[in-house]
N, C-alpha and C. Protein backbone atom coordinates (compact mmCIF):
# COMPACT_ATOMS: atom_id res chain seq x y z
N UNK A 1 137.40 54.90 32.70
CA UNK A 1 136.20 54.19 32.28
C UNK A 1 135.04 54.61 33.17
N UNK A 2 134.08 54.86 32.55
CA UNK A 2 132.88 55.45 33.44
C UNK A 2 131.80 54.38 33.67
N UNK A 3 131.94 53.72 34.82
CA UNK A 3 131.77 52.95 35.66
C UNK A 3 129.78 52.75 35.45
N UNK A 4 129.23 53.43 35.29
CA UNK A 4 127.53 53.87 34.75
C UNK A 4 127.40 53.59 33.82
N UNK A 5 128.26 53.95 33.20
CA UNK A 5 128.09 53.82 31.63
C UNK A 5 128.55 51.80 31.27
N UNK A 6 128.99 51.35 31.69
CA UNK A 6 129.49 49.97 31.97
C UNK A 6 127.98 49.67 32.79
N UNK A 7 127.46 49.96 33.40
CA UNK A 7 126.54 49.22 34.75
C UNK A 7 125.04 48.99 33.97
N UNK A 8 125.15 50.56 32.78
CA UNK A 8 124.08 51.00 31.98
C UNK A 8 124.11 49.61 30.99
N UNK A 9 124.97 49.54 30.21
CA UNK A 9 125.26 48.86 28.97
C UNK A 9 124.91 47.41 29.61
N UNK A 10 125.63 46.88 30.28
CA UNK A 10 125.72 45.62 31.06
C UNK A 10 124.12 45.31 30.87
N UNK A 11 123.04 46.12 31.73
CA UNK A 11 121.74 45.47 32.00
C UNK A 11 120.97 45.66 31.06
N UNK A 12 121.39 46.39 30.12
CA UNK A 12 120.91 46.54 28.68
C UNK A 12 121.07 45.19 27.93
N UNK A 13 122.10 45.00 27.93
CA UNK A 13 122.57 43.60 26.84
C UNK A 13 122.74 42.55 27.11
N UNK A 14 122.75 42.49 28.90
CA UNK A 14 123.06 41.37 29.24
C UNK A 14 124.23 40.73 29.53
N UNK A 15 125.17 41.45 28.39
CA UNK A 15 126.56 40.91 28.66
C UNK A 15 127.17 41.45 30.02
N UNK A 16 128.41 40.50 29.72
CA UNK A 16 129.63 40.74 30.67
C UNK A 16 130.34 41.83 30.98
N UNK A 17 130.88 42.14 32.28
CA UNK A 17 131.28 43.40 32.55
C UNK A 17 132.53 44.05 31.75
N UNK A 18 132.92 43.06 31.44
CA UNK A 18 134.89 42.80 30.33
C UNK A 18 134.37 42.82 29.30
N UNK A 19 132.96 42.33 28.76
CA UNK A 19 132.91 42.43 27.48
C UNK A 19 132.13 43.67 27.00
N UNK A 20 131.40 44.41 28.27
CA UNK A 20 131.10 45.83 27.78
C UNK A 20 132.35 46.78 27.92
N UNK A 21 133.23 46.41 28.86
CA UNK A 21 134.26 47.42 28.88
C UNK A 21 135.18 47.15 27.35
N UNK A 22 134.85 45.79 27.08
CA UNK A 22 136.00 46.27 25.71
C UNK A 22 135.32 47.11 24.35
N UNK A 23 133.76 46.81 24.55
CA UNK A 23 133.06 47.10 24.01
C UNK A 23 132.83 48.81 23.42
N UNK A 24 133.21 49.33 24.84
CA UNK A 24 133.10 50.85 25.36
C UNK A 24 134.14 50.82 24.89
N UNK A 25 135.61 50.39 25.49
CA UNK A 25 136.74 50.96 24.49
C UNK A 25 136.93 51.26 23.42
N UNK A 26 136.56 49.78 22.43
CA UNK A 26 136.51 49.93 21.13
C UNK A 26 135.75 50.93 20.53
N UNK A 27 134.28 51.25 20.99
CA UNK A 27 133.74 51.94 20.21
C UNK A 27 134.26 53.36 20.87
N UNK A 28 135.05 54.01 21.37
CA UNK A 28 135.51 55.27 22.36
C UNK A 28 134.22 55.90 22.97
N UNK A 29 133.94 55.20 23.74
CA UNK A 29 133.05 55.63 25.14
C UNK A 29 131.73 56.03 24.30
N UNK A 30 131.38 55.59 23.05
CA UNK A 30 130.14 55.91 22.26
C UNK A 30 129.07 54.21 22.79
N UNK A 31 128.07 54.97 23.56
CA UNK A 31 127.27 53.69 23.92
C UNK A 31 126.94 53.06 22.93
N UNK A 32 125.91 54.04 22.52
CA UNK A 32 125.55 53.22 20.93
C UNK A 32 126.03 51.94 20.00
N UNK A 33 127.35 52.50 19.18
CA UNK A 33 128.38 52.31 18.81
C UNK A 33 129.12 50.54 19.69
N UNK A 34 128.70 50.95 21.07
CA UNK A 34 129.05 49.81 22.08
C UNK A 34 128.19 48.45 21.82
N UNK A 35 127.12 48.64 22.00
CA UNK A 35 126.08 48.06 21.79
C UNK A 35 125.65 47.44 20.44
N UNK A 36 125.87 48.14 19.62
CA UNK A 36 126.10 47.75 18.14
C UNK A 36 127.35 46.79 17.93
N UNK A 37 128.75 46.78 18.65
CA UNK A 37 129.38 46.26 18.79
C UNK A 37 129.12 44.52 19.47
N UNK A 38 128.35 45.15 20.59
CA UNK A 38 127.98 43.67 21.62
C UNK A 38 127.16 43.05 20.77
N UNK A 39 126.38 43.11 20.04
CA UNK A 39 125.33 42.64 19.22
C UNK A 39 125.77 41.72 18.21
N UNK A 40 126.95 42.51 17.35
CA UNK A 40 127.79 41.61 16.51
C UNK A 40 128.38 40.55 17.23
N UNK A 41 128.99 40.57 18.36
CA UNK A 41 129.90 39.70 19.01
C UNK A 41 129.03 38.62 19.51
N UNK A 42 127.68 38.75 19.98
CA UNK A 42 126.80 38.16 20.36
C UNK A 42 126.78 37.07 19.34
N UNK A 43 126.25 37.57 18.26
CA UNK A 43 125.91 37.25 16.86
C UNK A 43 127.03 35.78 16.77
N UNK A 44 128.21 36.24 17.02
CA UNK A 44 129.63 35.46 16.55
C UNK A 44 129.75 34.02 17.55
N UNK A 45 128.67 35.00 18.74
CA UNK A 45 129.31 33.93 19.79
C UNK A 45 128.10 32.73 19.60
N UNK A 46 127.25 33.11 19.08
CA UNK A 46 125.85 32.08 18.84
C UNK A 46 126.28 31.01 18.31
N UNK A 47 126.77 31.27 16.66
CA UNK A 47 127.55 30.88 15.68
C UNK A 47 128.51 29.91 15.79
N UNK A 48 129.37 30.26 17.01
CA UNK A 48 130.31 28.94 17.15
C UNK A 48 129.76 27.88 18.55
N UNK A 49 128.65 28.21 18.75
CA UNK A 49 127.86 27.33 19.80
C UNK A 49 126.75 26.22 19.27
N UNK A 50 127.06 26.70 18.29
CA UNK A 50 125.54 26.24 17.70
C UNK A 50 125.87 24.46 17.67
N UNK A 51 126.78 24.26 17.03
CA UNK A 51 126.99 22.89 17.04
C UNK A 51 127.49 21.71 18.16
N UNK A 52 127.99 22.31 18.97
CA UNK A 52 127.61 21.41 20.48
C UNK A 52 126.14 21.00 20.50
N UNK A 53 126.43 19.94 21.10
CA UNK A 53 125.50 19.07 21.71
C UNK A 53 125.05 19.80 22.90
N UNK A 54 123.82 19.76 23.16
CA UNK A 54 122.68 20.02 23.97
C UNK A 54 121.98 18.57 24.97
N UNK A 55 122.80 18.06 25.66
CA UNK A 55 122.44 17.18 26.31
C UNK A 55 121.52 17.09 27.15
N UNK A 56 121.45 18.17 27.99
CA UNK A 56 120.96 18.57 29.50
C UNK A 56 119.61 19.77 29.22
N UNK A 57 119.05 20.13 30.21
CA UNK A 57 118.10 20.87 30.38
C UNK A 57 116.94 20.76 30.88
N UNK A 58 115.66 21.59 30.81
CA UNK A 58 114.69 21.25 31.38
C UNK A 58 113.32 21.42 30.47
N UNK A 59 112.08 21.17 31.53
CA UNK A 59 111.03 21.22 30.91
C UNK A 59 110.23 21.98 31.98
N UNK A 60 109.72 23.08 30.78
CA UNK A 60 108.77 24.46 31.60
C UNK A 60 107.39 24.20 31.54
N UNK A 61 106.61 24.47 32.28
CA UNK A 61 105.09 24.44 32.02
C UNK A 61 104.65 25.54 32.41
N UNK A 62 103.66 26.03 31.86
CA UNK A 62 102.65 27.24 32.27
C UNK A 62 101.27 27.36 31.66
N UNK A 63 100.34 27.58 32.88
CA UNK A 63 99.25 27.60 32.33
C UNK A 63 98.55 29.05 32.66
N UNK A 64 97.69 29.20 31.80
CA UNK A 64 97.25 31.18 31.39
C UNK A 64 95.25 30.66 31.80
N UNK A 65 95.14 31.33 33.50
CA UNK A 65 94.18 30.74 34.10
C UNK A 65 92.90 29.82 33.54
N UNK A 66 93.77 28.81 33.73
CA UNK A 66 93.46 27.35 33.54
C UNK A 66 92.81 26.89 32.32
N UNK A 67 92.83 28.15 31.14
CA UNK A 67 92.54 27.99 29.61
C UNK A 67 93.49 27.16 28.26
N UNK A 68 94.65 27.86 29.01
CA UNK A 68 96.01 27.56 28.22
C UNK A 68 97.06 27.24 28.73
N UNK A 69 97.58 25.86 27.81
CA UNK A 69 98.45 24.96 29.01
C UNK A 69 99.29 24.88 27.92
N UNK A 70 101.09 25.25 28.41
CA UNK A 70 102.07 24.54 27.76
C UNK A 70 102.98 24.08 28.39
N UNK A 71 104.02 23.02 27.53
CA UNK A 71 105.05 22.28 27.84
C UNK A 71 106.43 22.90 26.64
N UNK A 72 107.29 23.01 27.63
CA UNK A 72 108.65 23.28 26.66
C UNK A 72 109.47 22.66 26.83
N UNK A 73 110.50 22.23 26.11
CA UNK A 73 111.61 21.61 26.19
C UNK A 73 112.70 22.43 25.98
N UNK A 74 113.40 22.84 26.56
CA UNK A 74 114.96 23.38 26.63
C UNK A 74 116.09 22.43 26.75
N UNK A 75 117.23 22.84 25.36
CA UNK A 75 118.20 22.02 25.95
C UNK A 75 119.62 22.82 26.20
N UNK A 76 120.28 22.29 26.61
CA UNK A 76 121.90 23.30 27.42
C UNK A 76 122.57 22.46 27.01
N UNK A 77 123.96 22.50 27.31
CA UNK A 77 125.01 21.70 27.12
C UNK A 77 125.10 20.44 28.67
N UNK A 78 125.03 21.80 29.48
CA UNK A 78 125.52 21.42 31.15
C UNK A 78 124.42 21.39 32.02
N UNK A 79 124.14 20.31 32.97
CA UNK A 79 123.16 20.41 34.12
C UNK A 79 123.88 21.75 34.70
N UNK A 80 124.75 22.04 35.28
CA UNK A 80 125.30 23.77 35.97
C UNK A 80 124.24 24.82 35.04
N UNK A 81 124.34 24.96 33.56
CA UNK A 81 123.27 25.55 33.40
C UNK A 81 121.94 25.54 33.44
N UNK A 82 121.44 24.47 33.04
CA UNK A 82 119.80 24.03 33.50
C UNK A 82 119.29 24.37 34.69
N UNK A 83 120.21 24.09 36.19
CA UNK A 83 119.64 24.66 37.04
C UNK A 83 119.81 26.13 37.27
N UNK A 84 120.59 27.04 36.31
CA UNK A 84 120.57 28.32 36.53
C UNK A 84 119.24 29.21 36.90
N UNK A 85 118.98 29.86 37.53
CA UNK A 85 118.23 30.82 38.20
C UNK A 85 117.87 31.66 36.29
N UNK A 86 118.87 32.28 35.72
CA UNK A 86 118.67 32.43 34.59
C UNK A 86 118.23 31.75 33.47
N UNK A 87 118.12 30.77 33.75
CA UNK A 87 118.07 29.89 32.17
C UNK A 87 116.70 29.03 32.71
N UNK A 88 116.86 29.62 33.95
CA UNK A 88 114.95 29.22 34.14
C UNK A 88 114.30 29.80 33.62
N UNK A 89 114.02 31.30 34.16
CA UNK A 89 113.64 32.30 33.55
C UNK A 89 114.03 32.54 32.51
N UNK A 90 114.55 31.97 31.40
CA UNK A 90 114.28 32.28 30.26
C UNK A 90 113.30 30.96 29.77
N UNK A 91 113.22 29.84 30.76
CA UNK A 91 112.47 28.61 29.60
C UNK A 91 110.89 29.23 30.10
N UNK A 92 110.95 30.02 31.49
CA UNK A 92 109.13 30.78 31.63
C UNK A 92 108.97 31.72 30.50
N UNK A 93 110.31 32.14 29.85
CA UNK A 93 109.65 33.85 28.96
C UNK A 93 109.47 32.49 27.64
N UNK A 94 110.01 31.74 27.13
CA UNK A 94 109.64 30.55 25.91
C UNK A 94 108.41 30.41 26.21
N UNK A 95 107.85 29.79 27.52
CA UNK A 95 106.83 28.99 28.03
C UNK A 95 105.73 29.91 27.77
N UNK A 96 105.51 31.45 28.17
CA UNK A 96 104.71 32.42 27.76
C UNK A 96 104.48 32.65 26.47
N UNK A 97 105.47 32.99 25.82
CA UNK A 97 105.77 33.34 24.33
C UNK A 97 104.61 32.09 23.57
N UNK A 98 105.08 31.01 23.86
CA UNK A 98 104.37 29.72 23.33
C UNK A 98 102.62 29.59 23.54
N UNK A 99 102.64 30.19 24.92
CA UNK A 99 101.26 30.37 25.51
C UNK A 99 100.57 31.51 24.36
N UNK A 100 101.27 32.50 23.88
CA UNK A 100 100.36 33.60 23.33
C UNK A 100 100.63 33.33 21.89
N UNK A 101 101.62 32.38 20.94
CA UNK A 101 101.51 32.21 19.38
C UNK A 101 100.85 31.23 18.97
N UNK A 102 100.66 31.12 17.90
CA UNK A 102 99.62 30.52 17.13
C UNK A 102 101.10 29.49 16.10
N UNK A 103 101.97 29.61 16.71
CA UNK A 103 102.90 28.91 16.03
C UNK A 103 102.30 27.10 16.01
N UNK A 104 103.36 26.77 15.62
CA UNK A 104 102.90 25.12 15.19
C UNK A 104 103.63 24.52 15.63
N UNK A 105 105.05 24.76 15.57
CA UNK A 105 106.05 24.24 15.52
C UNK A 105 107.57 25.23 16.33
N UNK A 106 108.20 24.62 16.41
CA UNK A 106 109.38 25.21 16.84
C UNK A 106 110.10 26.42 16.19
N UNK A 107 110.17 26.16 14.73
CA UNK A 107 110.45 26.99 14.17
C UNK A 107 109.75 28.26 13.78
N UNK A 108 108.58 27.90 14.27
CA UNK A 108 107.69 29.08 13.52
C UNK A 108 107.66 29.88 15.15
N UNK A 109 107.67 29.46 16.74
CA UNK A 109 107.55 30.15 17.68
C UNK A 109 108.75 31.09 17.16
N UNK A 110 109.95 30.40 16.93
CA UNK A 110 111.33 31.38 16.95
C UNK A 110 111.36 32.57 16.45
N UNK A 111 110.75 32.16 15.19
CA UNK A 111 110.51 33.70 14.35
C UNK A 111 109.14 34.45 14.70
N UNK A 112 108.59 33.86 15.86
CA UNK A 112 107.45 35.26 16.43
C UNK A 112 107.86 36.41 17.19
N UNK A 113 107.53 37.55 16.99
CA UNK A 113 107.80 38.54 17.91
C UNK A 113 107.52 38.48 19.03
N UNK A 114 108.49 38.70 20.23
CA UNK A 114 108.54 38.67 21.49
C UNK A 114 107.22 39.72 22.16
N UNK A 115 106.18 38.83 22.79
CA UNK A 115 105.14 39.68 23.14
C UNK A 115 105.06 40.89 23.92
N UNK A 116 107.04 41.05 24.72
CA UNK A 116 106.89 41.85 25.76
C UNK A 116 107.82 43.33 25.21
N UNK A 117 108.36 42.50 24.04
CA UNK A 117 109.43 43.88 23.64
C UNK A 117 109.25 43.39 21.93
N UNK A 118 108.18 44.18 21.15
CA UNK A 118 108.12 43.88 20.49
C UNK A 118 109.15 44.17 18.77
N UNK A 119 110.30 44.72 19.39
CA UNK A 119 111.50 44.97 18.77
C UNK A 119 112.33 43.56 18.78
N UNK A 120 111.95 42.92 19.22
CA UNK A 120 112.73 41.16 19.60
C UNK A 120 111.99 40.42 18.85
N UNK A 121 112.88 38.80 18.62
CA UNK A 121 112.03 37.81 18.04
C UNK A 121 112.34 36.63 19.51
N UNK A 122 111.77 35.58 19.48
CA UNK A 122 111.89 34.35 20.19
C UNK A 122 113.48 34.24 19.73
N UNK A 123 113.64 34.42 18.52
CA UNK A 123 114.93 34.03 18.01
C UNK A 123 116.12 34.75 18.89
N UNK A 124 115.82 36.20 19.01
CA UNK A 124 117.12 36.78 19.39
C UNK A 124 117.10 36.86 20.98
N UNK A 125 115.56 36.62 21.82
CA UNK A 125 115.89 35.94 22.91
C UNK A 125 116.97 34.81 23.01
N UNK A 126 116.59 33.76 22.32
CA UNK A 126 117.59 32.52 22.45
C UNK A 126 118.83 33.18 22.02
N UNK A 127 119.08 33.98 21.05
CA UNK A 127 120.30 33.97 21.10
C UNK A 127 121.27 34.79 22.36
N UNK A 128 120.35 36.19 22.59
CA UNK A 128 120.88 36.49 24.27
C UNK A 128 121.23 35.53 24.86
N UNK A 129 120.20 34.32 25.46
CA UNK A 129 120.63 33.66 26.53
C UNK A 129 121.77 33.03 26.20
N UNK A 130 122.15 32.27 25.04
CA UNK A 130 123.47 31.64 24.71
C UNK A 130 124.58 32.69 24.69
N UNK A 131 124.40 33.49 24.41
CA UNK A 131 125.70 34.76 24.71
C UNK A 131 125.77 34.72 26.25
N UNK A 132 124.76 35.02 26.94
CA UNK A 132 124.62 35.09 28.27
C UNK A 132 125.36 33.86 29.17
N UNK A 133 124.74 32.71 28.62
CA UNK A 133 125.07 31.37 29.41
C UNK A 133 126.28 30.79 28.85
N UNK A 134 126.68 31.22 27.35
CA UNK A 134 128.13 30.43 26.96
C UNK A 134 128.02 29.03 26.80
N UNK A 135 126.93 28.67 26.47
CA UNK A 135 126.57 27.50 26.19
C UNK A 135 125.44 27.55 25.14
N UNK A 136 125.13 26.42 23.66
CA UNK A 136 124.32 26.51 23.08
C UNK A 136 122.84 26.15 23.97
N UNK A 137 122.01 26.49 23.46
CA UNK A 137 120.88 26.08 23.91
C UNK A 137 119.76 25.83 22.57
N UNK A 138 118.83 24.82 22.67
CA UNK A 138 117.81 24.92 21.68
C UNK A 138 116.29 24.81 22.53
N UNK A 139 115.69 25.42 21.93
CA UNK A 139 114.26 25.01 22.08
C UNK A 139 113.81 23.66 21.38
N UNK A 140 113.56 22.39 21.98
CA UNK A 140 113.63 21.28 21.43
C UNK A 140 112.24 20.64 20.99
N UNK A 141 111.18 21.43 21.93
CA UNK A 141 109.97 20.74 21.48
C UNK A 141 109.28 21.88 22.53
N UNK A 142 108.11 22.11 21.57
CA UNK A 142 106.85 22.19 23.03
C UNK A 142 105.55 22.03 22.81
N UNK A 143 104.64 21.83 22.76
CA UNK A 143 102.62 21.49 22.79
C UNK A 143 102.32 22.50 24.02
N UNK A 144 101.18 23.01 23.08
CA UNK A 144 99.98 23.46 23.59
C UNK A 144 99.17 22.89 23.35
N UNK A 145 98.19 23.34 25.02
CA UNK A 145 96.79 22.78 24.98
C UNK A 145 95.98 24.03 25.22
N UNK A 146 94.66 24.03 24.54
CA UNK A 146 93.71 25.29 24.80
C UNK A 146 92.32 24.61 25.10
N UNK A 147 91.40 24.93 25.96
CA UNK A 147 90.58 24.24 26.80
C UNK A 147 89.36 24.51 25.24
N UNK A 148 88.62 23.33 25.06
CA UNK A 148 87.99 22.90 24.01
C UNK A 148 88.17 22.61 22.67
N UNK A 149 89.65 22.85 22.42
CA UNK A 149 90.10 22.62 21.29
C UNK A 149 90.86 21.22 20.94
């Protein structure tokens, strides 16, 4: 197993080191092919998360010099995840995302394109992080404020 090629894939997708190596197996050492693989599995793993309860989590704020102010609500299953170092940084990339759409609502941020990789939606962020964290997560609420409006 080529150990780069695992280290490559990993910070690409995010996933797990076992789950790119089976990944790499299955597809026979074709990254691509790997990745296309992790994507589906991702996909699968969203799917059976979805219906847990979301008890726990936090609330992000960010303001875009002192014009634009938001509040997010994130929810997790587990306080262990809420305080993750990761699942912070993902309620700041929501908290931004929210700062720059014209969305209304929750549902409509999800389906905006991710401002920083514009091959992404809000949607398939969230779904990374729940592959990532192994726990469902929702975006539960958030308001913006924009100075005179």
């Amino acid at each position: 197993m080529d150990m780069e090629k695992v280290k490559a894939l990993r910070e690409k997708t995010g996933a797990g080191v076992m789950d790119v190596k089976k990944a790499l197996d299955d597809a026979k050492g074709d990254e691509k092919e790997a990745e296309k693989l992790l994507a589906k599995r991702s996909v699968e793993i969203v799917a059976k998360k979805s219906e847990r309860a979301t008890s726990q989590g936090l609330i992000e704020s960010y303001v875009h010099l002192g014009k634009i102010g938001v509040l997010v609500e994130l929810n997790c299953e587990t306080d262990f995840v809420a305080r993750n170092d990761e699942f912070k940084a993902f309620a700041h990339e929501v908290a931004l995302q929210a700062a720059t759409t014209e969305a209304k609502d929750v549902q409509g941020l999800l389906k905006e394109i991710y401002f920083k990789d514009t091959t992404k939606t809000t949607q398939d962020l969230l779904n990374e992080a729940i592959a990532k964290t192994g726990e469902n997560i929702k975006v539960k609420r958030f308001i913006k404020f924009e100075l005179g409006q």
